[in-house]
N, C-alpha and C. Protein backbone atom coordinates (compact mmCIF):
# COMPACT_ATOMS: atom_id res chain seq x y z
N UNK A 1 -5.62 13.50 4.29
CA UNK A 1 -4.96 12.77 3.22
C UNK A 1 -3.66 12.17 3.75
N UNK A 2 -3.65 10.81 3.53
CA UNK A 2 -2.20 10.47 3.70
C UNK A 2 -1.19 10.43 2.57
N UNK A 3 -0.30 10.68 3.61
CA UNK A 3 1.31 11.52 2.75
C UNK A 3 2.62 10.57 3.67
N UNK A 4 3.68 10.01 3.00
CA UNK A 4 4.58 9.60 3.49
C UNK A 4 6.04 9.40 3.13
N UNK A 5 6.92 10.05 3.36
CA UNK A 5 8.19 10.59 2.50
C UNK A 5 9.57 9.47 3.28
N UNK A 6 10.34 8.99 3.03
CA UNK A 6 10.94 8.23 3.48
C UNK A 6 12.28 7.79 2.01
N UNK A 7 13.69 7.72 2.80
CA UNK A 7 14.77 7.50 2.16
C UNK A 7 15.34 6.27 2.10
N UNK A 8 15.50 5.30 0.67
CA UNK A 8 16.19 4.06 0.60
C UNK A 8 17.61 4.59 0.23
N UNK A 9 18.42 4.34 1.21
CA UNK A 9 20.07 4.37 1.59
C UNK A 9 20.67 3.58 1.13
N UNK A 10 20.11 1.78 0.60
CA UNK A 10 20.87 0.45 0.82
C UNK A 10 20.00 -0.36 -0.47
N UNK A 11 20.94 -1.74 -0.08
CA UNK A 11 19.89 -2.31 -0.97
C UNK A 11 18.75 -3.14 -0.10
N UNK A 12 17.95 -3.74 -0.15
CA UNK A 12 16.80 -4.21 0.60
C UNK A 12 15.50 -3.81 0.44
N UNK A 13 14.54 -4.35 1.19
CA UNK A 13 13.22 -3.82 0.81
C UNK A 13 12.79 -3.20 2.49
N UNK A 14 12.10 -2.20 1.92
CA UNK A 14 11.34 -1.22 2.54
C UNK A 14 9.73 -1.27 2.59
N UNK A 15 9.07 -1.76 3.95
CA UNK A 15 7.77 -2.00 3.73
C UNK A 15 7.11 -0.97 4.46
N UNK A 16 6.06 -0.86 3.92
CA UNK A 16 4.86 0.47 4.29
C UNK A 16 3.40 0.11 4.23
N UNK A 17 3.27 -0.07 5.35
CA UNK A 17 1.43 -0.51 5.95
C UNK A 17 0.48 0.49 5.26
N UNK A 18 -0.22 0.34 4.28
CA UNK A 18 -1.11 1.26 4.19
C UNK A 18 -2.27 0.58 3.81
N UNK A 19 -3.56 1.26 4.04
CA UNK A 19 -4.95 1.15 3.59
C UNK A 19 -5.02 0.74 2.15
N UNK A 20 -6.37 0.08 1.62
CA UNK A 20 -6.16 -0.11 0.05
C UNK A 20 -6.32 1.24 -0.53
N UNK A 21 -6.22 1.54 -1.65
CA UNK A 21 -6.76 2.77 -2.05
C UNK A 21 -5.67 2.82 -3.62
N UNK A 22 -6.04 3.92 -3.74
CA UNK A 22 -5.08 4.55 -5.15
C UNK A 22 -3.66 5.57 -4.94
N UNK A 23 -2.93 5.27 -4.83
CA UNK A 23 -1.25 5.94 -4.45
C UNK A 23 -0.46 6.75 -5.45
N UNK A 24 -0.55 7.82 -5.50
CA UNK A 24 1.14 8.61 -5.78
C UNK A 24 2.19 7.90 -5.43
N UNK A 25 3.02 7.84 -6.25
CA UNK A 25 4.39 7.42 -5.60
C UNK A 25 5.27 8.20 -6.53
N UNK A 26 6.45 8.94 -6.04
CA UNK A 26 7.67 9.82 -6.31
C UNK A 26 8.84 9.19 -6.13
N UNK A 27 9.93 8.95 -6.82
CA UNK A 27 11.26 8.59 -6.57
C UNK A 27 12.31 9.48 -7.03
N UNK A 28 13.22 10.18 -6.09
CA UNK A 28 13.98 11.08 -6.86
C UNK A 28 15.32 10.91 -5.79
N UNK A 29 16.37 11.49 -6.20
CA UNK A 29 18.12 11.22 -5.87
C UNK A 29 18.90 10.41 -6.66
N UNK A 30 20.10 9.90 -5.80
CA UNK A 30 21.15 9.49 -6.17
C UNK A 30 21.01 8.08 -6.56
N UNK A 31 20.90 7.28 -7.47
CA UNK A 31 20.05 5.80 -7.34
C UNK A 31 21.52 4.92 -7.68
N UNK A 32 22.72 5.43 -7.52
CA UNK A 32 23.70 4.47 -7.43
C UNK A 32 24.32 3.01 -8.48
N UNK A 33 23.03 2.79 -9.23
CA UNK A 33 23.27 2.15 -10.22
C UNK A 33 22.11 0.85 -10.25
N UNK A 34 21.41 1.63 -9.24
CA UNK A 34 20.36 0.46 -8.82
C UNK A 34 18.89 1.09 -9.17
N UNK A 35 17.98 -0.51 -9.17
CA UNK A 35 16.60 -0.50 -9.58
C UNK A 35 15.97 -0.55 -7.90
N UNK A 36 14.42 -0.25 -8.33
CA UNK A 36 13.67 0.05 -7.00
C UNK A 36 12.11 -0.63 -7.82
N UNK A 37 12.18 -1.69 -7.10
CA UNK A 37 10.92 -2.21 -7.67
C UNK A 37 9.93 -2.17 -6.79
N UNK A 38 8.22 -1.77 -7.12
CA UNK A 38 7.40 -1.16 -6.30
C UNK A 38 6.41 -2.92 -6.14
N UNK A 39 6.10 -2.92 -5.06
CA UNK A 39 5.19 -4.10 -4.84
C UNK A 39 4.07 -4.05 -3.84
N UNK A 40 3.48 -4.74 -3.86
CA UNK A 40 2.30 -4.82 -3.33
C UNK A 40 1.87 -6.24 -2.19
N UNK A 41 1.80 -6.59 -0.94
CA UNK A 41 2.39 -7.45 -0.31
C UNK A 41 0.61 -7.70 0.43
N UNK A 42 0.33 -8.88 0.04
CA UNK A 42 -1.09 -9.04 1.21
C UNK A 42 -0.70 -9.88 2.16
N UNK A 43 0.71 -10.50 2.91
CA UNK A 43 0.72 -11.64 3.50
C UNK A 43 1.15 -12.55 3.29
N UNK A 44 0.65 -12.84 2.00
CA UNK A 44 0.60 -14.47 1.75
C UNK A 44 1.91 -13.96 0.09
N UNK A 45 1.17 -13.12 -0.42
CA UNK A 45 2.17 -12.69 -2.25
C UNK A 45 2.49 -11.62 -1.72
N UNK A 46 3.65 -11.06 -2.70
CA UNK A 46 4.72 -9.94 -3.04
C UNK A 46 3.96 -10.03 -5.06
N UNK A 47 3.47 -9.17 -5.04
CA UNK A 47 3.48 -8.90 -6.51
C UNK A 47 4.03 -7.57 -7.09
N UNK A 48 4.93 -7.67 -7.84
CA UNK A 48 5.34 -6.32 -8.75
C UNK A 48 4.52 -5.59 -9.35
N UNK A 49 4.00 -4.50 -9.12
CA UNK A 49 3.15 -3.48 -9.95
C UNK A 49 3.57 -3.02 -11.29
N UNK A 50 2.75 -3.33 -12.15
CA UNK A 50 2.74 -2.65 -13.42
C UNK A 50 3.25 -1.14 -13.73
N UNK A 51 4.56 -0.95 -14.21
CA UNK A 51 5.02 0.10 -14.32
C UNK A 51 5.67 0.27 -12.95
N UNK A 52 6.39 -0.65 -12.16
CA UNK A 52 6.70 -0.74 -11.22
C UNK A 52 8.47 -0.73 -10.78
N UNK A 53 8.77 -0.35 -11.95
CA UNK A 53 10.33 -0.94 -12.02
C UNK A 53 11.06 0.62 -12.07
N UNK A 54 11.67 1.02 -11.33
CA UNK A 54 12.34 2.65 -11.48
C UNK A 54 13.79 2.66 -11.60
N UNK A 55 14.47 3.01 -12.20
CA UNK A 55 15.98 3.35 -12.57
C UNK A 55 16.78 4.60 -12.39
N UNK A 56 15.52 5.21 -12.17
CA UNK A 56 15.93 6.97 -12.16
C UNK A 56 14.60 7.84 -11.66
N UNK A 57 14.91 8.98 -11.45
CA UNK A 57 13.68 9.55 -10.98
C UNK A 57 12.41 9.67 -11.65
N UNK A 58 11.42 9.35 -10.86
CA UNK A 58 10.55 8.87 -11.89
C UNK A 58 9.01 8.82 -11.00
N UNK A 59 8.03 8.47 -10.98
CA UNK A 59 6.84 8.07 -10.38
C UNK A 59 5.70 7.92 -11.35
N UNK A 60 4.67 7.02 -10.53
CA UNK A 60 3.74 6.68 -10.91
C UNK A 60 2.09 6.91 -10.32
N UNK A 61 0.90 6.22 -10.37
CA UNK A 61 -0.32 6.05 -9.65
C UNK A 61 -0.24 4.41 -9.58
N UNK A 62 -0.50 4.20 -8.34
CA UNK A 62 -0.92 2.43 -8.39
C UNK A 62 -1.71 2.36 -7.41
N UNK A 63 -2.78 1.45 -7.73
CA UNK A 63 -4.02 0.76 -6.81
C UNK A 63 -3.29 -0.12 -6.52
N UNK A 64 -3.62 -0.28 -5.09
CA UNK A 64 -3.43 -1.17 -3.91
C UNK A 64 -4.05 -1.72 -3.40
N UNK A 65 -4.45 -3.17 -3.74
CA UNK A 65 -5.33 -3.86 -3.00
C UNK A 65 -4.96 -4.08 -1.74
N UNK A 66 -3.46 -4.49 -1.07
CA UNK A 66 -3.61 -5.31 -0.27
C UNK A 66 -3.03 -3.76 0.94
N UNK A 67 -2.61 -4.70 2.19
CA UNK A 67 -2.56 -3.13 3.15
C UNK A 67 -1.23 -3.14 3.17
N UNK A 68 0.37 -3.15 2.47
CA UNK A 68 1.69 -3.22 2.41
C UNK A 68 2.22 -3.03 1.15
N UNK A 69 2.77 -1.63 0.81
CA UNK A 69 3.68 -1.63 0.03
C UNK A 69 5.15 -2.04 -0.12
N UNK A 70 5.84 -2.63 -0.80
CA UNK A 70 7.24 -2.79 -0.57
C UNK A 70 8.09 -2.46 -1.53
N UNK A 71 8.90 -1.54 -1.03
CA UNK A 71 9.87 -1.03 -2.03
C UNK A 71 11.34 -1.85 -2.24
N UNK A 72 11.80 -2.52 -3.05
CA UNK A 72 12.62 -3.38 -3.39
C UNK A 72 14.06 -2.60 -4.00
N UNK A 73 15.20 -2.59 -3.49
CA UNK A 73 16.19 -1.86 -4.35
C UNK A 73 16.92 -3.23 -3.96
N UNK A 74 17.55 -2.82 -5.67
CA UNK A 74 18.89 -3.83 -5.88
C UNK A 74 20.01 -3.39 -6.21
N UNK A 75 20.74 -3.80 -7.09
CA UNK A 75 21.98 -3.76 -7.65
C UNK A 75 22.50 -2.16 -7.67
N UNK A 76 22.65 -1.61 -5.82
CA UNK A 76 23.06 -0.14 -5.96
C UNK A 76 24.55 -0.26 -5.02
N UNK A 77 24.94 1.05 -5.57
CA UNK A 77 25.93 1.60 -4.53
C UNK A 77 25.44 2.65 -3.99
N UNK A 78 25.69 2.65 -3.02
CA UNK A 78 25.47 4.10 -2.15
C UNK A 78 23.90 4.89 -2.71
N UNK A 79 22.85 4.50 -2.86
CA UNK A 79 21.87 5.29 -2.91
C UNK A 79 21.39 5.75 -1.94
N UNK A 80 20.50 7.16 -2.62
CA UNK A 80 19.93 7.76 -1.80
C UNK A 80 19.05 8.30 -1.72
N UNK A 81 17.59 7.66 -2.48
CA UNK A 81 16.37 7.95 -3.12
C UNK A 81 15.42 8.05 -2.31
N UNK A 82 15.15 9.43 -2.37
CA UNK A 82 13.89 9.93 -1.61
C UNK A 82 12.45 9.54 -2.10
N UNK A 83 11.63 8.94 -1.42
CA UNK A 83 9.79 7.80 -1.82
C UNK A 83 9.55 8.82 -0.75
N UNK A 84 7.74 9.06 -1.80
CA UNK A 84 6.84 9.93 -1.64
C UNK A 84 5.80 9.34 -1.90
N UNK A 85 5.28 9.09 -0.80
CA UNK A 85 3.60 7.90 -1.43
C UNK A 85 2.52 8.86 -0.45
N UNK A 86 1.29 9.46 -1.61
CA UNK A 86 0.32 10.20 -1.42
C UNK A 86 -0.99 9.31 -1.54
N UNK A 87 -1.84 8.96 -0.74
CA UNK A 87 -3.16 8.49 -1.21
C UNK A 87 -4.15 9.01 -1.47
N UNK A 88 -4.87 9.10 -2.85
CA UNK A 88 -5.81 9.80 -3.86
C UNK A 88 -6.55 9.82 -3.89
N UNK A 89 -7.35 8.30 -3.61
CA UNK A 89 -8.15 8.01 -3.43
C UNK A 89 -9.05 6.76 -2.90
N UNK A 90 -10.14 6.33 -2.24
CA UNK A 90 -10.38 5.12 -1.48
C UNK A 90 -10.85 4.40 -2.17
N UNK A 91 -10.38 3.40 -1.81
CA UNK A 91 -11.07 2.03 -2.67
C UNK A 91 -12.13 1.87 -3.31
C-alpha cells in the first residue's frame, strides 16, 4: 500500500507523482492563517478537487485520475501542516 507523509512550511504548491487510484488525504498542524487547496494535475490542467479546500485540520477521500497531486497553500504565515496521502484503492 502506498503511504506518504510530508510537511508544507510556506506558501506554494507541493507536487506528488502518484498512480490513479482512490486517496486518503490528512492535514493537521499549525496552518498560520492559510488555505491548502488539493488538486489534481495531468500535464496539460490543475483542477481543484471537490471538497478540496482545507483551513484547518481536516481530510478527505479523492479519486485521482491523473498521475500528480498538488497541494496549493496560500495566504499563510509560518505554517506547518503535516499531508498524509494513503492509496485505497486502484482504479
Amino acid at each position: 500500500m502506498y503511504q506518504h507523509t510530508f510537511t508544507i512550511s510556506a506558501d506554494g504548491t507541493t507536487a506528488l507523482n502518484v498512480e490513479p487510484g482512490e486517496y486518503a488525504v490528512t492535514l493537521a498542524g499549525t496552518w498560520g492563517g492559510g488555505t491548502v487547496s488539493v488538486r489534481w494535475d495531468d500535464g496539460t490542467n490543475a483542477v481543484e478537487l471537490p471538497d478540496g479546500s482545507f483551513t484547518a485540520d481536516g481530510g478527505a477521500i479523492f479519486a485521482n485520475p491523473a498521475p500528480e497531486f498538488n497541494f496549493v497553500m496560500s495566504g499563510s504565515t509560518t505554517p506547518s501542516v503535516v499531508v498524509t496521502i494513503s492509496k485505497i484503492t486502484q482504479p
